[in-house]
C-alpha atoms as a PDB file:
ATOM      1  CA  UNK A   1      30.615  25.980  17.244  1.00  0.00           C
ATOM      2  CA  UNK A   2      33.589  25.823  14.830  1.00  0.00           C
ATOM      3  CA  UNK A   3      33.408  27.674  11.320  1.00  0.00           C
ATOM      4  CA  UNK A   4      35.392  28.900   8.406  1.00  0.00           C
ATOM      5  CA  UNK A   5      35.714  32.295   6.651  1.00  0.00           C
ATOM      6  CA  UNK A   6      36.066  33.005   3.221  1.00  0.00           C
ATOM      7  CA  UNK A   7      36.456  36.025   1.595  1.00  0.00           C
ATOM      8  CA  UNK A   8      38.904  36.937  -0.755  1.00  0.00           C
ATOM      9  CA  UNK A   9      39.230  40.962   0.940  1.00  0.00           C
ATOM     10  CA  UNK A  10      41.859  39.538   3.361  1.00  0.00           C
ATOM     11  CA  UNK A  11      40.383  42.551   6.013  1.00  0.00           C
ATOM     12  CA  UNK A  12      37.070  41.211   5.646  1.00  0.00           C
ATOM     13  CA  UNK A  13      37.954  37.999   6.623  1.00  0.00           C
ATOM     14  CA  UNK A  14      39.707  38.994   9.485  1.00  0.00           C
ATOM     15  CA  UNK A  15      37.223  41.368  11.055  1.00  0.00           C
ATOM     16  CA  UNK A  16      34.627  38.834  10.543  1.00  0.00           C
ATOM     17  CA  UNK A  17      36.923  36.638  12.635  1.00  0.00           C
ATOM     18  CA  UNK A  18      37.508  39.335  14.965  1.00  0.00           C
ATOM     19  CA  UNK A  19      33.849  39.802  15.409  1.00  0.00           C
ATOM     20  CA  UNK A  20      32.009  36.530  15.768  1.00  0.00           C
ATOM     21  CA  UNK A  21      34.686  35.187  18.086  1.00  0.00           C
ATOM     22  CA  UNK A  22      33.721  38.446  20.039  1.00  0.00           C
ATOM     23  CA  UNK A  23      30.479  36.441  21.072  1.00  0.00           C
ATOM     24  CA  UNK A  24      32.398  33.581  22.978  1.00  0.00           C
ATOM     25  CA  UNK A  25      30.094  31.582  21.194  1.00  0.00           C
ATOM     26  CA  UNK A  26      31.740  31.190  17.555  1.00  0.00           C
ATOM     27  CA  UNK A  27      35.259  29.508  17.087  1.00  0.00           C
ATOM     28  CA  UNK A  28      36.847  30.694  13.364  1.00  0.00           C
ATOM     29  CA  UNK A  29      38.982  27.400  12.991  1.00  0.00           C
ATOM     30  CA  UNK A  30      40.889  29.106   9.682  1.00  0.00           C
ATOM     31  CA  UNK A  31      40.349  32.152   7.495  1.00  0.00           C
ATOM     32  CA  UNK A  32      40.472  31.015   3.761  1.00  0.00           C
ATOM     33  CA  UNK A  33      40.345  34.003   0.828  1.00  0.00           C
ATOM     34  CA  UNK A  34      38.740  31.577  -2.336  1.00  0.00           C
ATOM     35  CA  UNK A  35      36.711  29.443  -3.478  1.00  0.00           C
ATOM     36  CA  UNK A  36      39.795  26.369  -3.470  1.00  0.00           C
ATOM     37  CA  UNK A  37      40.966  27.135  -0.216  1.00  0.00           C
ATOM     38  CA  UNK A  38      37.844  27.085   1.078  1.00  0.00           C
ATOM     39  CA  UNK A  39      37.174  23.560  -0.959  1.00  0.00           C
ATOM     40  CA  UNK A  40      40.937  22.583   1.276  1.00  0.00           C
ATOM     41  CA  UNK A  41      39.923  24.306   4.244  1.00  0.00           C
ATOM     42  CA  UNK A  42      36.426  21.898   4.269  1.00  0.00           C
ATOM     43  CA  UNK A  43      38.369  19.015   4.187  1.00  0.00           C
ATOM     44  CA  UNK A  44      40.839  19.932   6.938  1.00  0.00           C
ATOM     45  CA  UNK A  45      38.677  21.175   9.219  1.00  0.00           C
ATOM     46  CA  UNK A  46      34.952  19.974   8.511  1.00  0.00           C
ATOM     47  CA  UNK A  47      33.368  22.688  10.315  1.00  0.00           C
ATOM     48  CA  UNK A  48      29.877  23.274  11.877  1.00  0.00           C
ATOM     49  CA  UNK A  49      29.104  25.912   9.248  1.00  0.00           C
ATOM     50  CA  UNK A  50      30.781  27.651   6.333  1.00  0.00           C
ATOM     51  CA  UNK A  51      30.875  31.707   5.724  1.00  0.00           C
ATOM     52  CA  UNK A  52      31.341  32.159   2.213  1.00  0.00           C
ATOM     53  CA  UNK A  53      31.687  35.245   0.183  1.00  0.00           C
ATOM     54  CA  UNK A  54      30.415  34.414  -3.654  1.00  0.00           C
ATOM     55  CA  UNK A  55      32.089  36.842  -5.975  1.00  0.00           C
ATOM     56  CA  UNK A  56      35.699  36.030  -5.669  1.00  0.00           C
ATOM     57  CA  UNK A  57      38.791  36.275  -7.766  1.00  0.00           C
ATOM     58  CA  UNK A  58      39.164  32.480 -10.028  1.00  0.00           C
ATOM     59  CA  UNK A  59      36.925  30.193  -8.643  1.00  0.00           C
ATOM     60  CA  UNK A  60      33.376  31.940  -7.418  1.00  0.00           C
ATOM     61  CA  UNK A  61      31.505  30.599  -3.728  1.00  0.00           C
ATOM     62  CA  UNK A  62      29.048  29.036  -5.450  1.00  0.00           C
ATOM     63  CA  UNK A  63      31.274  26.855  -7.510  1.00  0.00           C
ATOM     64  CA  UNK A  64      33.321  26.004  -4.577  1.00  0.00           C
ATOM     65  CA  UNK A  65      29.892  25.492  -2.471  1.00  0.00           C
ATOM     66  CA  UNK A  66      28.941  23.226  -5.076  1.00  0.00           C
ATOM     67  CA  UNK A  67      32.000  21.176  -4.645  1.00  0.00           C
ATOM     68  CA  UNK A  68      31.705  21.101  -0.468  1.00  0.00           C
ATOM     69  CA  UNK A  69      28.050  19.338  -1.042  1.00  0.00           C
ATOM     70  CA  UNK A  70      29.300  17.046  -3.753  1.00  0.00           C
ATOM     71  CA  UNK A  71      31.042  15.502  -1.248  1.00  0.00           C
ATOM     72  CA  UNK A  72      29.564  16.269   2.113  1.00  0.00           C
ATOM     73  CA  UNK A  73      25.792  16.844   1.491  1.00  0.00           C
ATOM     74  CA  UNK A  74      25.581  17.822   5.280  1.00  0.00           C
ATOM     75  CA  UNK A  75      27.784  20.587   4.714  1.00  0.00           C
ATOM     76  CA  UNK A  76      26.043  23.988   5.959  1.00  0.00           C
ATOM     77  CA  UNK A  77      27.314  26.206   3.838  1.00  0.00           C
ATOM     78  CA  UNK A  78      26.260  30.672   4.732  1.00  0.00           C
ATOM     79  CA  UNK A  79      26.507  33.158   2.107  1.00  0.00           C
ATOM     80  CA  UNK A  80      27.532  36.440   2.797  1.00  0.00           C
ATOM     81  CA  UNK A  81      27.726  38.715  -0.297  1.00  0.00           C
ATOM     82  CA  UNK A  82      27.649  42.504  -0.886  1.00  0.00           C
ATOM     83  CA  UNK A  83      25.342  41.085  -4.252  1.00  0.00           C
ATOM     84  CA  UNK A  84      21.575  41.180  -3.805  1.00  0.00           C
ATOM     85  CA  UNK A  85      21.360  39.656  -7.673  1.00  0.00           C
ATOM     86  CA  UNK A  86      18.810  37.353  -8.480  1.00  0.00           C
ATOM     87  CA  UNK A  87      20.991  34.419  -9.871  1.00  0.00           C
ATOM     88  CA  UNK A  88      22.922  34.566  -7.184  1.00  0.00           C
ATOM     89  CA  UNK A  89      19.914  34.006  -4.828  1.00  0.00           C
ATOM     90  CA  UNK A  90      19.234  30.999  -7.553  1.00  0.00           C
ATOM     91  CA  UNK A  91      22.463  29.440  -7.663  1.00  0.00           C
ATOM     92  CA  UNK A  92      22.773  29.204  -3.947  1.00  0.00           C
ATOM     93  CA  UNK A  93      19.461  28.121  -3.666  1.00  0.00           C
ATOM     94  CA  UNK A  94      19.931  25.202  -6.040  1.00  0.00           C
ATOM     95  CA  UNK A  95      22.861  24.170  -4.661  1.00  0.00           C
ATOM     96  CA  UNK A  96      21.372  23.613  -1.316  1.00  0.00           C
ATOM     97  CA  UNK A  97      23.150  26.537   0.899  1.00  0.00           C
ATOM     98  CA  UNK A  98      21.711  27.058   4.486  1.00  0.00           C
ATOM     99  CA  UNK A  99      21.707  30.906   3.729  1.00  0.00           C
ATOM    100  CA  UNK A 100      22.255  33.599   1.979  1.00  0.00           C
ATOM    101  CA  UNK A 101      22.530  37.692   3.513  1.00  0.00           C
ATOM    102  CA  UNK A 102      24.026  40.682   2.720  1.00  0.00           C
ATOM    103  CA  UNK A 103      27.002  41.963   4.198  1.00  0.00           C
ATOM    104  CA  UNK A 104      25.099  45.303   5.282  1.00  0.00           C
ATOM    105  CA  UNK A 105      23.081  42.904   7.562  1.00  0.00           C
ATOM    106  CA  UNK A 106      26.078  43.680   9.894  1.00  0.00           C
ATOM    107  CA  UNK A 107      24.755  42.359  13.198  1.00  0.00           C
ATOM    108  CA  UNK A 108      22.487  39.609  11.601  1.00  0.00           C
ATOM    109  CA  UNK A 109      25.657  37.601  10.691  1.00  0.00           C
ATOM    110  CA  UNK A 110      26.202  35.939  14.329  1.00  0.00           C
ATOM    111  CA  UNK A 111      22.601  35.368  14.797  1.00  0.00           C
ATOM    112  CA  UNK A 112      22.410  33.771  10.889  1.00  0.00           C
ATOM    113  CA  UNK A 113      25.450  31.565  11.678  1.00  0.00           C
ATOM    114  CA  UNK A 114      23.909  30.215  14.819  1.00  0.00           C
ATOM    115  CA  UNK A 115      19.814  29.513  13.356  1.00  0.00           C
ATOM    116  CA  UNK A 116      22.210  27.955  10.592  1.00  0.00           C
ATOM    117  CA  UNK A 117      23.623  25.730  12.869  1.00  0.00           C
ATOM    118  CA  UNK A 118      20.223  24.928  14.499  1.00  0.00           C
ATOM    119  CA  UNK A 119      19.314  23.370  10.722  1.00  0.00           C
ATOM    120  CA  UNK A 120      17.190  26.491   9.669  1.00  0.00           C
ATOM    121  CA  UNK A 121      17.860  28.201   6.501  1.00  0.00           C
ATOM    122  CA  UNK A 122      18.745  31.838   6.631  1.00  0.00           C
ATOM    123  CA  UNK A 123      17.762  34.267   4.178  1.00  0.00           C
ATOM    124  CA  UNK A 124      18.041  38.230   5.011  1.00  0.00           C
ATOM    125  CA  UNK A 125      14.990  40.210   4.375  1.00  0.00           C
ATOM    126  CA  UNK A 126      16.548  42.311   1.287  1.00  0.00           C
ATOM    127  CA  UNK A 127      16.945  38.513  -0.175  1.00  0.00           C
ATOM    128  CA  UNK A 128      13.369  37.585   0.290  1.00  0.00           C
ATOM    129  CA  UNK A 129      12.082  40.971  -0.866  1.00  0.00           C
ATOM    130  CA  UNK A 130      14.472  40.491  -3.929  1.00  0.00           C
ATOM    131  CA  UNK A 131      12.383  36.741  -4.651  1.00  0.00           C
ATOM    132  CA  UNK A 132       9.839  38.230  -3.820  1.00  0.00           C
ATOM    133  CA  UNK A 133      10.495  40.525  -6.738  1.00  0.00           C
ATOM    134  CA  UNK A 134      11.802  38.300  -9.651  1.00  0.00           C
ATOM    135  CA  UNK A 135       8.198  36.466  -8.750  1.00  0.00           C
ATOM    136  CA  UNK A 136       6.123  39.892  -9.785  1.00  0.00           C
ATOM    137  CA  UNK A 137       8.075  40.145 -12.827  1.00  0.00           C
ATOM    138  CA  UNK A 138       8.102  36.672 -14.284  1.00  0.00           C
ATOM    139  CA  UNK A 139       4.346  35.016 -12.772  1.00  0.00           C
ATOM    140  CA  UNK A 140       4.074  31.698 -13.788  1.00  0.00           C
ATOM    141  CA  UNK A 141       1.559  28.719 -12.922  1.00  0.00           C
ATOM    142  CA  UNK A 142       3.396  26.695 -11.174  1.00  0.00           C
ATOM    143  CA  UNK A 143       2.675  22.479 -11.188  1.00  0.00           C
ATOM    144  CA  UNK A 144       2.395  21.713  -7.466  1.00  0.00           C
ATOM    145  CA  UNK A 145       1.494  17.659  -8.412  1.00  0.00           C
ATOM    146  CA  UNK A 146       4.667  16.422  -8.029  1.00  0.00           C
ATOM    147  CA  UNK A 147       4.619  17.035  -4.317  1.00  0.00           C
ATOM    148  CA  UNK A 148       1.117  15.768  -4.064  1.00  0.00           C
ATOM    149  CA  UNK A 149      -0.121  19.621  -3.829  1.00  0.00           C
ATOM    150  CA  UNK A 150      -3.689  20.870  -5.296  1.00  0.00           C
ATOM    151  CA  UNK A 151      -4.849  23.972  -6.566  1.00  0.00           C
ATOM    152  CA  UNK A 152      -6.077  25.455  -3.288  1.00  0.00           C
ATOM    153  CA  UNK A 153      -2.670  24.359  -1.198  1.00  0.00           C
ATOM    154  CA  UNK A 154      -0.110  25.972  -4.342  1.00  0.00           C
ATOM    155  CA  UNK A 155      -2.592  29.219  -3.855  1.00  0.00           C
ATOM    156  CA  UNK A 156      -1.761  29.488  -0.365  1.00  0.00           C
ATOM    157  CA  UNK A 157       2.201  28.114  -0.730  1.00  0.00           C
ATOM    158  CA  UNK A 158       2.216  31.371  -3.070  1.00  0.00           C
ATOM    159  CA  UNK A 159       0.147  33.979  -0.945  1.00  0.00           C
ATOM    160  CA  UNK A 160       2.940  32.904   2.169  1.00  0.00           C
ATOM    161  CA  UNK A 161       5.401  33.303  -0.242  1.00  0.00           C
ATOM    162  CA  UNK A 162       4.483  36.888  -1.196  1.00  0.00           C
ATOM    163  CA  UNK A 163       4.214  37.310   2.633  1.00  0.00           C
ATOM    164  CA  UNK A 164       1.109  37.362   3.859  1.00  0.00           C
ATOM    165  CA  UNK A 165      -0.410  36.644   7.209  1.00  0.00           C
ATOM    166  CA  UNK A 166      -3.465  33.813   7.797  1.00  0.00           C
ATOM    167  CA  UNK A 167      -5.726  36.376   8.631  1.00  0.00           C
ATOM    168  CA  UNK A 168      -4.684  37.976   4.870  1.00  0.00           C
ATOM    169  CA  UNK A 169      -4.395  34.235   3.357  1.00  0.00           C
ATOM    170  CA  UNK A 170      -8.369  33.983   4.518  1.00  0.00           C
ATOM    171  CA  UNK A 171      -9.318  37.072   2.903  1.00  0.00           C
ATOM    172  CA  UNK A 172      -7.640  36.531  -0.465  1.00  0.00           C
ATOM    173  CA  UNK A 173      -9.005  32.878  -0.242  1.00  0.00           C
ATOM    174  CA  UNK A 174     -12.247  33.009   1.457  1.00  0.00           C
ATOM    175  CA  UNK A 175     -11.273  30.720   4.032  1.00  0.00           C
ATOM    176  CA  UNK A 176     -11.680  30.927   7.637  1.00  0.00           C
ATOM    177  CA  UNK A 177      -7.998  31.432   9.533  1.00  0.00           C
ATOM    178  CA  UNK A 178      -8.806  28.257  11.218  1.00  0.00           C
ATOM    179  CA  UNK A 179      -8.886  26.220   8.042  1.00  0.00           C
ATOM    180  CA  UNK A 180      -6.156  28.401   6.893  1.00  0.00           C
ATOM    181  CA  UNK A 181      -3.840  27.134   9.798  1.00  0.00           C
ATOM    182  CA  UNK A 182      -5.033  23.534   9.434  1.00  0.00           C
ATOM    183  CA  UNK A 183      -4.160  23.784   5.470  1.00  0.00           C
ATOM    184  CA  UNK A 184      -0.506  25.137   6.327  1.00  0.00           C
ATOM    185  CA  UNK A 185      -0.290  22.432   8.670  1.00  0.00           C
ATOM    186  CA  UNK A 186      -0.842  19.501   5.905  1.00  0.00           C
ATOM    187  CA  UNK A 187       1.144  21.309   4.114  1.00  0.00           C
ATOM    188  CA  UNK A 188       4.464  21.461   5.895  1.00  0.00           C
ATOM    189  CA  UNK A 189       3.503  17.962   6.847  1.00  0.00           C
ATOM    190  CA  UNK A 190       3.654  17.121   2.894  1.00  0.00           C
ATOM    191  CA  UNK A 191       6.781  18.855   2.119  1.00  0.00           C
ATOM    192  CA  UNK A 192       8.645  18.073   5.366  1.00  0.00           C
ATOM    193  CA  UNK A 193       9.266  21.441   6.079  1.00  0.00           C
ATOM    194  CA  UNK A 194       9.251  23.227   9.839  1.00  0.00           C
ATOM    195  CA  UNK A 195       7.348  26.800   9.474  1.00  0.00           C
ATOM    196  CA  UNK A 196       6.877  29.436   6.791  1.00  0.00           C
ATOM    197  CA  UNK A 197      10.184  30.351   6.275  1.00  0.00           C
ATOM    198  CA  UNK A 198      11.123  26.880   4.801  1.00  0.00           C
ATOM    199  CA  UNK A 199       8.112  26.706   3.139  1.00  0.00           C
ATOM    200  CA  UNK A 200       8.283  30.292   1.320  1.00  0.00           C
ATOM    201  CA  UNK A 201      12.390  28.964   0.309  1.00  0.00           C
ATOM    202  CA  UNK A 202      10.831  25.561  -0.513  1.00  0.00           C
ATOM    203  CA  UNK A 203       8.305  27.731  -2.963  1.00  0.00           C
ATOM    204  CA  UNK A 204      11.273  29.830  -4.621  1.00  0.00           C
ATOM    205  CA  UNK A 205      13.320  26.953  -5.381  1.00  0.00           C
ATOM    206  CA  UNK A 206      11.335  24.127  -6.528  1.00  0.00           C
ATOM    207  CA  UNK A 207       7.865  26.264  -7.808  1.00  0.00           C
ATOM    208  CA  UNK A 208       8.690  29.327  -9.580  1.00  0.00           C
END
């Protein structure tokens, strides 16, 4: 698997080199340290994935992300930030990143790179719980008919969302976990999404 780093702390980007080639299973085809080399970089070396920090100096990772999927919408493009901040989390969520963890998630970042690569998106758990979050403070009703969703499938896209298991889900809804599962099923079959995860990222970006 061959990616690129960017990070504008020259270190960082070298001991993030250092350390995922460590795994014999990662290839760092060139260390970039913003947002236009990594834009460059992209085009030289159209890698597998992209490790991006977002806060850099001139042109930000989200900018330069944005860029990268104008013209390569297969581009897998991994956040890794110090920044838990909510429109952060947006922006690369609108943009269409593959993931988005914090850089205290230390040995998570091989393991995110790789699901990444697998066509999963990534999101560390202080991400979610930070979505999670912004959803307690602003609730909204969210319109679930453009996606040919009712009433009783946004309740339960929301309720896996906030976390909760089928046997909770049944509970809150009065449902048996059987129809629970079969609802979650139709569901991801809808939305053309794989398991929960997608489906609780599909809920963040497009719902609330």
């Amino acid at each position: 698997m061959k990616i690129i780093v960017v990070d504008d702390d020259k270190i960082v980007a070298v001991s993030l080199k250092t350390i995922l080639e460590a795994t014999g299973r990662i290839e760092v085809a060139a260390l970039g340290n913003s947002g236009e080399e990594a834009i460059e970089l992209y085009r030289i070396h159209h890698p597998d994935v992209v490790l991006m920090d977002i806060r850099m100096d001139g042109m930000t990772g989200i900018d330069a992300g944005r860029i990268i999927l104008s013209e390569d919408k297969s581009a897998k493009i991994l956040y890794l930030t110090t920044f838990s901040d909510d429109e952060y989390i947006k922006n690369a969520l609108e943009i269409g990143a593959k993931g988005y963890i914090l850089k205290q998630d230390f040995e998570g970042i091989a393991p995110a790179i790789e699901t990444v690569m697998g066509g999963q998106t990534v999101f560390g758990e202080a991400v979610v719980s930070h979505m999670q979050k912004q959803m307690t403070r602003e609730p909204k009703a969210p319109d679930g008919s453009p996606y040919g969703l009712n009433e009783k499938e946004m309740q339960l896209i929301a309720l896996v969302a906030e976390g909760l298991s089928n046997k909770e889900i049944s509970s809150d809804l009065y449902l048996s976990e059987g129809t629970v599962r079969n609802y979650l099923s139709t569901i991801l079959e809808k939305l053309g999404l794989r398991d929960r995860t997608q489906l609780a990222v599909f809920y963040y970006k497009n719902l609330v």
